[in-house]
PDB file of N, CA and C in Angstrom:
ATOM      1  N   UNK A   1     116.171 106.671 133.480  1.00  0.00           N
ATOM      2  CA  UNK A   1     116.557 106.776 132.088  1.00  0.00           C
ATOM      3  C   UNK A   1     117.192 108.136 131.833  1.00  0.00           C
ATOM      4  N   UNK A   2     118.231 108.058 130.701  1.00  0.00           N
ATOM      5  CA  UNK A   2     119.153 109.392 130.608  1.00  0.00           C
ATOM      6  C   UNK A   2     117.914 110.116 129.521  1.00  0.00           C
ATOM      7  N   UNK A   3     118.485 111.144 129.217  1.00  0.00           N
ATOM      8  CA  UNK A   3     117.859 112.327 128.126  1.00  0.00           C
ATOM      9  C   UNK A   3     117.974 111.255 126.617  1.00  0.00           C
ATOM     10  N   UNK A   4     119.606 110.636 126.547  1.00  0.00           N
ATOM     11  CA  UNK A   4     119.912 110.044 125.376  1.00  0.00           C
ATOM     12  C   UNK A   4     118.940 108.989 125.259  1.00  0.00           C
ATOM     13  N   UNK A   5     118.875 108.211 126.032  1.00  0.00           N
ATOM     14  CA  UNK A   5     117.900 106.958 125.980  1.00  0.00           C
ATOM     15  C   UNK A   5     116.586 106.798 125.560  1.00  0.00           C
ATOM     16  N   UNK A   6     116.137 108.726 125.880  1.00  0.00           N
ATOM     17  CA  UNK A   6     114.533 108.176 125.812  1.00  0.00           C
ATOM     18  C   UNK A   6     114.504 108.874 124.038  1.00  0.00           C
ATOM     19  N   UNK A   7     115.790 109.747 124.032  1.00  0.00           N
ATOM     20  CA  UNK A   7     115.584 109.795 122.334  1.00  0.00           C
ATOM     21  C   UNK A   7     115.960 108.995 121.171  1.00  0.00           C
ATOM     22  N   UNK A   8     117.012 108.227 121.984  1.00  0.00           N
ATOM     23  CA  UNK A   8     117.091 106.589 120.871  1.00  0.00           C
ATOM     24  C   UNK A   8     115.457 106.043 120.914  1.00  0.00           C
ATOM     25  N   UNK A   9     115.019 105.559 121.637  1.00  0.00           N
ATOM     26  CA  UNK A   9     113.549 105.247 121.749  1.00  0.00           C
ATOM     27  C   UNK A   9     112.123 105.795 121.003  1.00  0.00           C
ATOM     28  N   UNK A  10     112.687 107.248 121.381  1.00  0.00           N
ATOM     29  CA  UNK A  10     111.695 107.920 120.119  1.00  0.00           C
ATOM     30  C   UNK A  10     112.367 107.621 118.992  1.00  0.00           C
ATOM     31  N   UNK A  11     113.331 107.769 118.214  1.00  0.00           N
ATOM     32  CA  UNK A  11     114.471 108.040 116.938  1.00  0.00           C
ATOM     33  C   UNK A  11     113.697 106.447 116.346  1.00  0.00           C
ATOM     34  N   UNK A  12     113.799 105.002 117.548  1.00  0.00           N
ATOM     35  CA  UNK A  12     113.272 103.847 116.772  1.00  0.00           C
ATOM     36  C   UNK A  12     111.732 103.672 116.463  1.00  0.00           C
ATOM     37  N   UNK A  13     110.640 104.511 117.562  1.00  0.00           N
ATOM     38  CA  UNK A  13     109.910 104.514 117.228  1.00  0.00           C
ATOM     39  C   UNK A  13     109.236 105.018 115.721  1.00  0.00           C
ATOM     40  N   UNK A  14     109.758 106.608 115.858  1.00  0.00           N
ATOM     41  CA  UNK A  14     109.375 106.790 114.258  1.00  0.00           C
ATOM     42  C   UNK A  14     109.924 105.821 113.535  1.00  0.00           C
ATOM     43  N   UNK A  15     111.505 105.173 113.757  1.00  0.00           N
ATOM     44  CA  UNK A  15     111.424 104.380 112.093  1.00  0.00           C
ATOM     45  C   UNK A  15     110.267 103.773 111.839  1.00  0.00           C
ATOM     46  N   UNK A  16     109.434 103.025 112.641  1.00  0.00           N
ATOM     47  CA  UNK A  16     108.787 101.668 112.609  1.00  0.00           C
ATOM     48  C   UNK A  16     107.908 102.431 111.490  1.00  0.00           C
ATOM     49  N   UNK A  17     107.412 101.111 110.799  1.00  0.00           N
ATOM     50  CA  UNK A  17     106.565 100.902 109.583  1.00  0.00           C
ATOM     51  C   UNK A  17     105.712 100.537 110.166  1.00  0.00           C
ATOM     52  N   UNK A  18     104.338 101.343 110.105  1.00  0.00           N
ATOM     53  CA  UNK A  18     102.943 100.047 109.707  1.00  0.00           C
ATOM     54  C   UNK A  18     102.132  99.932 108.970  1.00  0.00           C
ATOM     55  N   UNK A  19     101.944  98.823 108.494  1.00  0.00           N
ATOM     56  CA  UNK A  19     100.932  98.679 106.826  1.00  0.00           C
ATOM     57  C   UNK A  19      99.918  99.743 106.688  1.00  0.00           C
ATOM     58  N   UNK A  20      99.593 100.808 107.578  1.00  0.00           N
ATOM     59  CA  UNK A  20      98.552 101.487 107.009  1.00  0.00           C
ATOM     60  C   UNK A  20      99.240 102.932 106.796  1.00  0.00           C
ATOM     61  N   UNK A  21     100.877 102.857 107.381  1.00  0.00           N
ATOM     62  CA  UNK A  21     101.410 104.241 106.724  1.00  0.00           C
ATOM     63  C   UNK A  21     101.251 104.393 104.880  1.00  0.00           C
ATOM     64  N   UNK A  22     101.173 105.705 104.887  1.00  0.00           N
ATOM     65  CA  UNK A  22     101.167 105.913 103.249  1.00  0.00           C
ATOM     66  C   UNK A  22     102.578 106.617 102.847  1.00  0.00           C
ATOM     67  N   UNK A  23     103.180 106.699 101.491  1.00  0.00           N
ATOM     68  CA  UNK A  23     104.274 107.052 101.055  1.00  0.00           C
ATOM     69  C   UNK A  23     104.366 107.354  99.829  1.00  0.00           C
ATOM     70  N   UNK A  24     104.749 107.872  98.902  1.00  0.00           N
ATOM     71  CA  UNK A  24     104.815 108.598  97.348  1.00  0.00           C
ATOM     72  C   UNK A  24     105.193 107.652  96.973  1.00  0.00           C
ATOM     73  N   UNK A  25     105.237 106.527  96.156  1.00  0.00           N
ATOM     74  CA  UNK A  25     105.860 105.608  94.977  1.00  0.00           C
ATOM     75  C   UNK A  25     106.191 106.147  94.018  1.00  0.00           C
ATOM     76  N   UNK A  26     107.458 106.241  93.567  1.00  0.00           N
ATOM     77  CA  UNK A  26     107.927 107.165  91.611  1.00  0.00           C
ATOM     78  C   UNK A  26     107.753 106.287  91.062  1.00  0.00           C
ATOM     79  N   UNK A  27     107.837 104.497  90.964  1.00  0.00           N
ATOM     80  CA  UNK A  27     107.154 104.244  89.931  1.00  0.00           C
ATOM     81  C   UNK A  27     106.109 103.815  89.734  1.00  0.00           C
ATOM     82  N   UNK A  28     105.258 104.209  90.728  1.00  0.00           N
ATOM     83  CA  UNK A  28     103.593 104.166  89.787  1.00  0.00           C
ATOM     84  C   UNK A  28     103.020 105.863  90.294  1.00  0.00           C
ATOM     85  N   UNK A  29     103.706 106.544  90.402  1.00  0.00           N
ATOM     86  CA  UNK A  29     103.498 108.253  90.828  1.00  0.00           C
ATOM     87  C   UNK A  29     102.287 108.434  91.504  1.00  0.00           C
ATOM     88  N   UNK A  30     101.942 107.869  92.518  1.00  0.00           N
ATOM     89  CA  UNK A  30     100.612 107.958  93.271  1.00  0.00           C
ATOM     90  C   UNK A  30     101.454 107.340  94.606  1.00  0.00           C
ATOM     91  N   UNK A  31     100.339 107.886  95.403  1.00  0.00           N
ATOM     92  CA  UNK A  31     100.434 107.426  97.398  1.00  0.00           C
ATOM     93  C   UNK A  31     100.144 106.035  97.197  1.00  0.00           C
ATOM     94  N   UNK A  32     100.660 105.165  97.930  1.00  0.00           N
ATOM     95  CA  UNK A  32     100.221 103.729  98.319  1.00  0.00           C
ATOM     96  C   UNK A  32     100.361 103.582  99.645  1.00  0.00           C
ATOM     97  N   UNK A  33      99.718 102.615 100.250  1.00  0.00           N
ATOM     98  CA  UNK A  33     100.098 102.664 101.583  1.00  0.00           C
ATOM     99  C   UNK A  33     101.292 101.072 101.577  1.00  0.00           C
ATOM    100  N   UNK A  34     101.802 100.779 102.926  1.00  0.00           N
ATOM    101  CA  UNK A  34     102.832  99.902 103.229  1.00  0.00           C
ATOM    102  C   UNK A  34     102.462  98.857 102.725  1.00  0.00           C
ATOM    103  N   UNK A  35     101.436  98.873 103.070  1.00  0.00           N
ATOM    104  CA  UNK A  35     100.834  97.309 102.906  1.00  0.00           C
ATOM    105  C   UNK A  35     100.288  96.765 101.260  1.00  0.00           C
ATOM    106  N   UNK A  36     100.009  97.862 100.652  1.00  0.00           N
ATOM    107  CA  UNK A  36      99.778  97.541  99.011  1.00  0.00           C
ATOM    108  C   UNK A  36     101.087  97.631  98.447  1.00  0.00           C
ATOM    109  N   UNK A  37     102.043  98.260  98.809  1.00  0.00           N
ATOM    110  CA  UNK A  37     103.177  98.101  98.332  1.00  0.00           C
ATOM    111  C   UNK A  37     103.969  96.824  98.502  1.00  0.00           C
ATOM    112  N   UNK A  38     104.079  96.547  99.742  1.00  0.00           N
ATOM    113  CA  UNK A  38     105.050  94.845 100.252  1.00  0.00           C
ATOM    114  C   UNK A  38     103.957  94.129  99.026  1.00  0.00           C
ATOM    115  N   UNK A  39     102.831  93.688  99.264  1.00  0.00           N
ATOM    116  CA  UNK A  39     101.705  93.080  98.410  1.00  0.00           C
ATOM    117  C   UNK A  39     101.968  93.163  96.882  1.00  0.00           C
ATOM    118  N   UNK A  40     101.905  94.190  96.356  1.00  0.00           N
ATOM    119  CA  UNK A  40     102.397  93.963  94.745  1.00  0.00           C
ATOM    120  C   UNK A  40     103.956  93.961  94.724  1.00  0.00           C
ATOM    121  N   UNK A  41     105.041  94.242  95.238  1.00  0.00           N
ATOM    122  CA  UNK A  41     106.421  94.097  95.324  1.00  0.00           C
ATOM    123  C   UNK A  41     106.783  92.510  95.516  1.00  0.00           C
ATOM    124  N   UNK A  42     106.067  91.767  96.306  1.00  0.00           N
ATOM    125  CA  UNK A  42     106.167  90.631  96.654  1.00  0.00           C
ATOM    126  C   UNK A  42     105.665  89.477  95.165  1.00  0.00           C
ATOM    127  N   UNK A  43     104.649  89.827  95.020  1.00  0.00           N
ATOM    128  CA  UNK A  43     103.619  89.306  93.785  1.00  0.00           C
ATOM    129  C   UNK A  43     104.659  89.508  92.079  1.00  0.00           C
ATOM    130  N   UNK A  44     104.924  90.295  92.120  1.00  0.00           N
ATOM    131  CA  UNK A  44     105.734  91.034  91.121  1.00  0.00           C
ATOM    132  C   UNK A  44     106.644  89.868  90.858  1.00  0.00           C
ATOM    133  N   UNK A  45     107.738  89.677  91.821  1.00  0.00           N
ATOM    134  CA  UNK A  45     108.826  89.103  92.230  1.00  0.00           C
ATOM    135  C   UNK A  45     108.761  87.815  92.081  1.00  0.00           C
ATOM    136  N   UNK A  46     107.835  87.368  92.903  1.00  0.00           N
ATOM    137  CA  UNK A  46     107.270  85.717  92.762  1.00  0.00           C
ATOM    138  C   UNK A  46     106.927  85.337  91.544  1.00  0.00           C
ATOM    139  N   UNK A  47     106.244  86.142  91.041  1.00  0.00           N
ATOM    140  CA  UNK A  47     105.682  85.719  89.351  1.00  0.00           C
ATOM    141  C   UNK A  47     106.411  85.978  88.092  1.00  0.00           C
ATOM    142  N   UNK A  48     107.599  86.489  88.764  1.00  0.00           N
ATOM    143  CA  UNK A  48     108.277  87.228  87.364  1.00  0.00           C
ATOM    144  C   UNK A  48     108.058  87.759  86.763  1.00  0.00           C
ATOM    145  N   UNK A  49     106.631  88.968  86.995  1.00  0.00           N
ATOM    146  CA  UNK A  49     106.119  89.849  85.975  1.00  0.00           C
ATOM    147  C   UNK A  49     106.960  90.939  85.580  1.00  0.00           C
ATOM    148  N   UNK A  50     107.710  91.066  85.007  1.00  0.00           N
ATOM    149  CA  UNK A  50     108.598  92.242  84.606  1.00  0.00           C
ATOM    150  C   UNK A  50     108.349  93.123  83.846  1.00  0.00           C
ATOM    151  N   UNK A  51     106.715  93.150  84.016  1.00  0.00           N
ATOM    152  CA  UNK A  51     105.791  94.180  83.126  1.00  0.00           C
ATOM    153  C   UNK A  51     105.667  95.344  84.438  1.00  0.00           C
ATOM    154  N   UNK A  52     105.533  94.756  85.458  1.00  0.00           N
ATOM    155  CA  UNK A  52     105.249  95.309  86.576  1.00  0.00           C
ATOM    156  C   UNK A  52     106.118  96.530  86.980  1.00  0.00           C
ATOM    157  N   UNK A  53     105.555  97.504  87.903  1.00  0.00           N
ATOM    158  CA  UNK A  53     106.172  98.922  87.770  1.00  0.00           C
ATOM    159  C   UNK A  53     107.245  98.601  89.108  1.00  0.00           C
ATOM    160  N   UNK A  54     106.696  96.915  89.517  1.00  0.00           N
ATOM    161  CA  UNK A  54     107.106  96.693  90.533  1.00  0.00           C
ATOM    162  C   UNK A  54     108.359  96.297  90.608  1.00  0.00           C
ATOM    163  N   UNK A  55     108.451  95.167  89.676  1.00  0.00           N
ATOM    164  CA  UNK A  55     109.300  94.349  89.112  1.00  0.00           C
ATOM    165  C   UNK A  55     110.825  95.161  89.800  1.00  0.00           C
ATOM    166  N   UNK A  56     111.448  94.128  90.916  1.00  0.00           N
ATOM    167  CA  UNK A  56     112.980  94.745  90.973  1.00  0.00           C
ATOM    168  C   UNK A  56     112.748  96.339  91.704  1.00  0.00           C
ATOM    169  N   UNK A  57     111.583  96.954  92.143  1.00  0.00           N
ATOM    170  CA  UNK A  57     111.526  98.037  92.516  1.00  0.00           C
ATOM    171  C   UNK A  57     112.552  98.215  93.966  1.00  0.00           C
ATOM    172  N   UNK A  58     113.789  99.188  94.172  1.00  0.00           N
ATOM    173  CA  UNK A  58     114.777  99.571  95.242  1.00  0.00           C
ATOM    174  C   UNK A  58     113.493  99.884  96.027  1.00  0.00           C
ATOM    175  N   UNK A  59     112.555 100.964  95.645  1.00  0.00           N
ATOM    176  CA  UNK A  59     111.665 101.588  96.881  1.00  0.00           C
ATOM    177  C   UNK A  59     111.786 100.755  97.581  1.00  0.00           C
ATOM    178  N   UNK A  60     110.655  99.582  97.047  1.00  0.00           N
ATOM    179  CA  UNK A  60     109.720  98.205  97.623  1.00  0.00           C
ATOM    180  C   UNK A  60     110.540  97.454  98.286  1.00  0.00           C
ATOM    181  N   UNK A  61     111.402  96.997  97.743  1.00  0.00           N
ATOM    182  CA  UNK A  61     113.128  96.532  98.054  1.00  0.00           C
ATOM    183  C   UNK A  61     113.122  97.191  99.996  1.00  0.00           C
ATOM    184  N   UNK A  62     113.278  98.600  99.530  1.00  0.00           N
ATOM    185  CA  UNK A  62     113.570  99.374 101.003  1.00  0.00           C
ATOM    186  C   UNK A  62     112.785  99.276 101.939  1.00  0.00           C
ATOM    187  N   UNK A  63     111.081  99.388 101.516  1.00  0.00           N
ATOM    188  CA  UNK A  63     109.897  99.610 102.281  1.00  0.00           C
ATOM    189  C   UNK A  63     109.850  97.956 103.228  1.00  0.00           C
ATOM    190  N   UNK A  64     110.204  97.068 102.581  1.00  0.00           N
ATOM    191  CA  UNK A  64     110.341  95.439 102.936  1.00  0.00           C
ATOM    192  C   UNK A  64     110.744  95.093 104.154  1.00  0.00           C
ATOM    193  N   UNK A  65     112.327  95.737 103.522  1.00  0.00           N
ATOM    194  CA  UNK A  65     113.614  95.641 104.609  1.00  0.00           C
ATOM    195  C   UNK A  65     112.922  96.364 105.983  1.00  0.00           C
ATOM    196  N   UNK A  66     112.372  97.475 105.771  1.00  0.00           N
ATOM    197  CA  UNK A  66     112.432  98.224 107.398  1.00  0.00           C
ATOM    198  C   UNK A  66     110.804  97.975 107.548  1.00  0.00           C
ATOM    199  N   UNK A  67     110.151  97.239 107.003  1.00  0.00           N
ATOM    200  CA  UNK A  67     108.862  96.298 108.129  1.00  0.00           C
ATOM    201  C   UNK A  67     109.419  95.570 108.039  1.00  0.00           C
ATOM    202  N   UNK A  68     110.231  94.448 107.484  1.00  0.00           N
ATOM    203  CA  UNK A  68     110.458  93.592 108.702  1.00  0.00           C
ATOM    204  C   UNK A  68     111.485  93.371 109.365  1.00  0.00           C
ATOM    205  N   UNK A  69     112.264  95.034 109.711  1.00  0.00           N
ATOM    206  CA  UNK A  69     112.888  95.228 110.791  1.00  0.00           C
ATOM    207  C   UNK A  69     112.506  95.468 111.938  1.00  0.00           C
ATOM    208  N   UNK A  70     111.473  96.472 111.284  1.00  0.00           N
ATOM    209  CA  UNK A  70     110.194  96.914 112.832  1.00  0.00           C
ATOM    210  C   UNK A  70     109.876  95.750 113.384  1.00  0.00           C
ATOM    211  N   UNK A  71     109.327  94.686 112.669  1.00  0.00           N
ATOM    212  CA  UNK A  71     108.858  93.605 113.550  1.00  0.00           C
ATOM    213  C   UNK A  71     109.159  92.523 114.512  1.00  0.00           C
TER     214      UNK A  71
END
């Protein structure tokens, strides 16, 4: 393996998501971890609660996309 190879490898490892990483949410201004976030982002969405801080949230939107890219 070259020098480049084994740092693409690390570079994909950090992306990866896993439900027990934690992350700042701005709209509910507290840490959540991956996995309470996909969970009410998902719930939000399905139910049409548009009371929700979730409702349509880009974060949640983002946090989604790259678990289930990791996977």
């Amino acid at each position: 393996m070259t020098l480049l190879e084994i740092q693409q490898i690390r570079r994909e490892r950090a992306e990866r998501l896993a439900l027990e990483d934690e992350f700042y949410c701005r709209p509910r201004r507290r840490r959540l971890t991956i996995e309470r976030c996909l969970e009410d982002y998902m719930n939000a969405n399905a139910f049409a609660d548009k009371r929700s801080a979730c409702w349509r949230c880009p974060q949640g939107c983002t946090n989604r996309t790259q678990f289930a890219e990791a996977q």
